[in-house]
C-alpha atoms as a PDB file:
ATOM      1  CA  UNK A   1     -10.815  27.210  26.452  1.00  0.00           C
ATOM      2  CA  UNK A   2     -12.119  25.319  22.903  1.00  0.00           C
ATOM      3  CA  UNK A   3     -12.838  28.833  22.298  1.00  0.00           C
ATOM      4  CA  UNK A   4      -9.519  29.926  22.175  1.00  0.00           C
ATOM      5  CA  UNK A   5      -8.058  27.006  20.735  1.00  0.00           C
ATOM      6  CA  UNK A   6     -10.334  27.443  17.603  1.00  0.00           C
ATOM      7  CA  UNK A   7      -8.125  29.673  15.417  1.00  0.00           C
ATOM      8  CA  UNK A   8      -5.337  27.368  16.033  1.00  0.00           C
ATOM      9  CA  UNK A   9      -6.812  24.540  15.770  1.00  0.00           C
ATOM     10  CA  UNK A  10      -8.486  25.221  12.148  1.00  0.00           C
ATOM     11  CA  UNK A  11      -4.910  26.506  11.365  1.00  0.00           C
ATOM     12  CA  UNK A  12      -3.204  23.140  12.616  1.00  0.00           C
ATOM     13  CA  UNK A  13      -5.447  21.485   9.841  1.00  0.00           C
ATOM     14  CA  UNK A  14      -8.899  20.590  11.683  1.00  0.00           C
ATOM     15  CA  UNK A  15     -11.468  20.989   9.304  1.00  0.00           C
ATOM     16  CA  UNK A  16     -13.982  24.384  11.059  1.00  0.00           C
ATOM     17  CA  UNK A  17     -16.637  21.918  10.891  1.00  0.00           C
ATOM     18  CA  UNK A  18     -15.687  19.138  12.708  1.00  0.00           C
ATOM     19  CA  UNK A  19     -13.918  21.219  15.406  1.00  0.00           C
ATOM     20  CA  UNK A  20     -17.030  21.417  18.010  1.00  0.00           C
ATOM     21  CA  UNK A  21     -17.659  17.684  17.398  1.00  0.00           C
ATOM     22  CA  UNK A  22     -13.977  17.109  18.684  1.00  0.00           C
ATOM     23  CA  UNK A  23     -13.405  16.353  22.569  1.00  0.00           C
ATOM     24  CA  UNK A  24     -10.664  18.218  23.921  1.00  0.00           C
ATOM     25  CA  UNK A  25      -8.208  15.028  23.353  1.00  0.00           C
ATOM     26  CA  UNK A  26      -9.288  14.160  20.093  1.00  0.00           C
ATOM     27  CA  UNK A  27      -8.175  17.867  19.189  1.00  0.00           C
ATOM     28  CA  UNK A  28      -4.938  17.422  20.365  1.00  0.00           C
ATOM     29  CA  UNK A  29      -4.362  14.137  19.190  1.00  0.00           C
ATOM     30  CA  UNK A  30      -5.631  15.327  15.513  1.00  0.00           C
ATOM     31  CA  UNK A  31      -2.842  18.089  15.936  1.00  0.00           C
ATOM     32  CA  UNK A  32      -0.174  15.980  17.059  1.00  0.00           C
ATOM     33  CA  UNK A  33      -0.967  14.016  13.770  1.00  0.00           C
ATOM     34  CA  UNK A  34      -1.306  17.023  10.946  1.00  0.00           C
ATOM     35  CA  UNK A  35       1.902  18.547  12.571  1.00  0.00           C
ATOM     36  CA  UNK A  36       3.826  15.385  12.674  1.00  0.00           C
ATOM     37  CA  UNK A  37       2.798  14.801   8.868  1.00  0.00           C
ATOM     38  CA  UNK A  38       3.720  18.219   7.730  1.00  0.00           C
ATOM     39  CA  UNK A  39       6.970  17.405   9.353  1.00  0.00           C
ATOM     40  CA  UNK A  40       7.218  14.323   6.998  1.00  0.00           C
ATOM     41  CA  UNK A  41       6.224  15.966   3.992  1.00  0.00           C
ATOM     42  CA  UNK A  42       8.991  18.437   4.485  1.00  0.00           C
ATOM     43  CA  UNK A  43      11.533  16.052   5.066  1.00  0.00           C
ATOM     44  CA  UNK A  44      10.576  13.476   2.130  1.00  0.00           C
ATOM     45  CA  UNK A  45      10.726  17.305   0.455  1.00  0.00           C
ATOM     46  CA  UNK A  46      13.924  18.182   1.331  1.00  0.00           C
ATOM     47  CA  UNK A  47      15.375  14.720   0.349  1.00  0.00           C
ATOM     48  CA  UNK A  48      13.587  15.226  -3.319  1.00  0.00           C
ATOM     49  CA  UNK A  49      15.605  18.540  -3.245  1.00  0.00           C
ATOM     50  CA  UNK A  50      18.851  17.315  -2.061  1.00  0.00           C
ATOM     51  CA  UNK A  51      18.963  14.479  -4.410  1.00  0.00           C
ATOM     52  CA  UNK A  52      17.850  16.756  -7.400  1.00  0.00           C
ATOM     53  CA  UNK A  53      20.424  19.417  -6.637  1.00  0.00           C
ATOM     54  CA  UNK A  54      23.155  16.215  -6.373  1.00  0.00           C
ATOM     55  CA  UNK A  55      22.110  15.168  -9.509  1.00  0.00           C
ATOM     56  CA  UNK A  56      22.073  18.849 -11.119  1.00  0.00           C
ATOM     57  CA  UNK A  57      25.995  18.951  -9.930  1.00  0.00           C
ATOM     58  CA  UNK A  58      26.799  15.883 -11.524  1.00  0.00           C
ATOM     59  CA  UNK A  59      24.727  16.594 -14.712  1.00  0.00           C
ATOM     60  CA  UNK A  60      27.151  19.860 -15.034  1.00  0.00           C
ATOM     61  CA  UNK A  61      30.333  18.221 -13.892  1.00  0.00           C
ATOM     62  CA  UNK A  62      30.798  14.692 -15.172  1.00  0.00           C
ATOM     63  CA  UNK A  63      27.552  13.922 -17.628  1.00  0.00           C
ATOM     64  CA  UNK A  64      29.156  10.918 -18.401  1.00  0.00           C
ATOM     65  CA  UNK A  65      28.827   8.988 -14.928  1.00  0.00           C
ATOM     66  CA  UNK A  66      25.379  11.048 -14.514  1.00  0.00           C
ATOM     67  CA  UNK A  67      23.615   7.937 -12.667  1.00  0.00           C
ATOM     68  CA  UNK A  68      20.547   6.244 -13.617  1.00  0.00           C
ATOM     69  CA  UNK A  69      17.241   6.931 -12.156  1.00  0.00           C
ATOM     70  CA  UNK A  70      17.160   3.702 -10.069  1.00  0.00           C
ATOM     71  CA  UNK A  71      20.487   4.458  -8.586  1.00  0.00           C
ATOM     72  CA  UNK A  72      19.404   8.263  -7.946  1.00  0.00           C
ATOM     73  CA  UNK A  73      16.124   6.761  -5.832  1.00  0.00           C
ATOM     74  CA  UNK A  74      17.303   3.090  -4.682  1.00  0.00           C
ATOM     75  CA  UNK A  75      14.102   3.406  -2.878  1.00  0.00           C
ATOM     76  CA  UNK A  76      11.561   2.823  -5.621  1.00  0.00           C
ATOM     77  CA  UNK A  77      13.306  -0.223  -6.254  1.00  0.00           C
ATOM     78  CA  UNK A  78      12.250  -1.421  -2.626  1.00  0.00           C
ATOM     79  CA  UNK A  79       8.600  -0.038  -3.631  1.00  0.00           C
ATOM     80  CA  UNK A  80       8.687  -2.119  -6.749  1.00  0.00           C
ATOM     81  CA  UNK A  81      10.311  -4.970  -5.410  1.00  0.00           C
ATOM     82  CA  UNK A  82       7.448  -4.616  -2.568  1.00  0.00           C
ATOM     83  CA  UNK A  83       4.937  -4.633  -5.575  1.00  0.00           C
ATOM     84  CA  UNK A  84       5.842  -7.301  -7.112  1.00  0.00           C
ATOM     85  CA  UNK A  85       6.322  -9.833  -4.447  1.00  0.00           C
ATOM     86  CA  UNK A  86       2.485  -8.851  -3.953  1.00  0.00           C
ATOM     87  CA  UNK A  87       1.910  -9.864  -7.081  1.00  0.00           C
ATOM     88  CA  UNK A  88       3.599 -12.804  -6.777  1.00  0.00           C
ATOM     89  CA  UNK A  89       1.812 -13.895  -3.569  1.00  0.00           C
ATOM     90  CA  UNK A  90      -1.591 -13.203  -4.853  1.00  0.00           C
ATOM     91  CA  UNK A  91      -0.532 -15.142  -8.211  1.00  0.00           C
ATOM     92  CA  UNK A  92       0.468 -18.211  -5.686  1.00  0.00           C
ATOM     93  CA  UNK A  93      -2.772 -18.025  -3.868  1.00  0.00           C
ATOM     94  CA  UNK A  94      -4.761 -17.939  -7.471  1.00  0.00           C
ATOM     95  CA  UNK A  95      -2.920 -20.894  -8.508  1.00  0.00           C
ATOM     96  CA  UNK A  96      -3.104 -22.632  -4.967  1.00  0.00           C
ATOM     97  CA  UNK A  97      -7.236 -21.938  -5.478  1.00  0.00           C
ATOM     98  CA  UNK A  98      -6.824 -23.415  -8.930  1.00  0.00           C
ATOM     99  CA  UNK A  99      -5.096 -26.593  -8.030  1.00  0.00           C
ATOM    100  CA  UNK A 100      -8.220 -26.978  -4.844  1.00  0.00           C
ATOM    101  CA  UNK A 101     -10.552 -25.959  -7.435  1.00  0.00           C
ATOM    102  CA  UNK A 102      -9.682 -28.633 -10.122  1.00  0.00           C
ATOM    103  CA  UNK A 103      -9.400 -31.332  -7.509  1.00  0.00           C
ATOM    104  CA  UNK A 104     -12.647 -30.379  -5.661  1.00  0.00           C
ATOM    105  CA  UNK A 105     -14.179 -31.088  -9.456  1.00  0.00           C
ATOM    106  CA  UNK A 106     -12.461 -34.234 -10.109  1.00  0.00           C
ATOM    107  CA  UNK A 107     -13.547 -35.830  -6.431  1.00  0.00           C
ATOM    108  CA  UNK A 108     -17.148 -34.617  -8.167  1.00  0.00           C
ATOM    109  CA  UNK A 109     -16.660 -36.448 -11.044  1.00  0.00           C
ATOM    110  CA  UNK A 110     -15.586 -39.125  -8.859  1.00  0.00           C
ATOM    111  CA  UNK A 111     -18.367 -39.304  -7.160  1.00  0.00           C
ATOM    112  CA  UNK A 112     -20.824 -38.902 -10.062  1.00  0.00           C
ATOM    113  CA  UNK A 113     -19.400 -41.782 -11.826  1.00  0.00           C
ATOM    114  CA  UNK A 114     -19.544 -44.200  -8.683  1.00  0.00           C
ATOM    115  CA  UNK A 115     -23.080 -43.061  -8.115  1.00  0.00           C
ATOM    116  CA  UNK A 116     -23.845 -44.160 -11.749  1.00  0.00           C
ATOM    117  CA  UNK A 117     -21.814 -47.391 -11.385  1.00  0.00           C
ATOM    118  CA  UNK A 118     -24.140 -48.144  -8.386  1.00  0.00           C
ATOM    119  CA  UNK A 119     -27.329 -47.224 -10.078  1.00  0.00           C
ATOM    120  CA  UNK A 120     -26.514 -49.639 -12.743  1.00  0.00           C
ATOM    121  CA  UNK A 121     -25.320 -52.545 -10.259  1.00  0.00           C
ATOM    122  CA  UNK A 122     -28.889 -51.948  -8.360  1.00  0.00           C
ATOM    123  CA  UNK A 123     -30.596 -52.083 -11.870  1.00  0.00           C
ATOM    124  CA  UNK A 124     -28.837 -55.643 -12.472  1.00  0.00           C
END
């Protein structure tokens, strides 16, 4: 049966080589997975070309109200937006490590003083 599958198999995307490592399920699964991402590459495809051939239309027609790119693709706006609020996280967690990080030294410096204080009250 793997035997027969082969051809297939290698033409659903499974590399040759790994193919006789595979288990019967882990074939099918690995299938399941290349066609259902060929199926999303077409579609995010398709949009692209919908969207350019919109925008080819209105370039002809009415060049004047020809939109910006944002408005063409409101969803790299999301992406960015996405972006930046990582940015923004990780620049709150560097400044939350800061503000630990400057008090951590200043209890140090507490502590170093008071140990001198002592050592000077014990030399008295």
């Amino acid at each position: 049966m793997l035997q027969h599958m082969y051809p297939q198999a290698v033409e659903a995307g499974i590399p040759a080589t790994e193919y006789w490592q595979m288990t019967l399920e882990e074939i099918m699964i690995q299938v399941s997975a290349n066609k259902k991402n060929k199926e999303n590459e077409l579609r995010e495809r398709a949009m692209f070309d919908y969207s350019q051939q919109r925008l080819a239309v209105f370039a002809f027609n009415d060049p004047k109200k020809f939109p910006k790119f944002e408005e063409a693709y409101p969803f790299l706006n999301q992406i960015r937006d996405a972006v930046e609020e990582a940015k923004t996280e990780e620049q709150l967690k560097q400044e939350a490590m800061s503000r630990e990080q400057e008090i951590f030294l200043a209890q140090a410096e507490a502590i170093k003083v008071t140990r001198e204080r002592r050592k000077l009250l014990e030399e008295r």
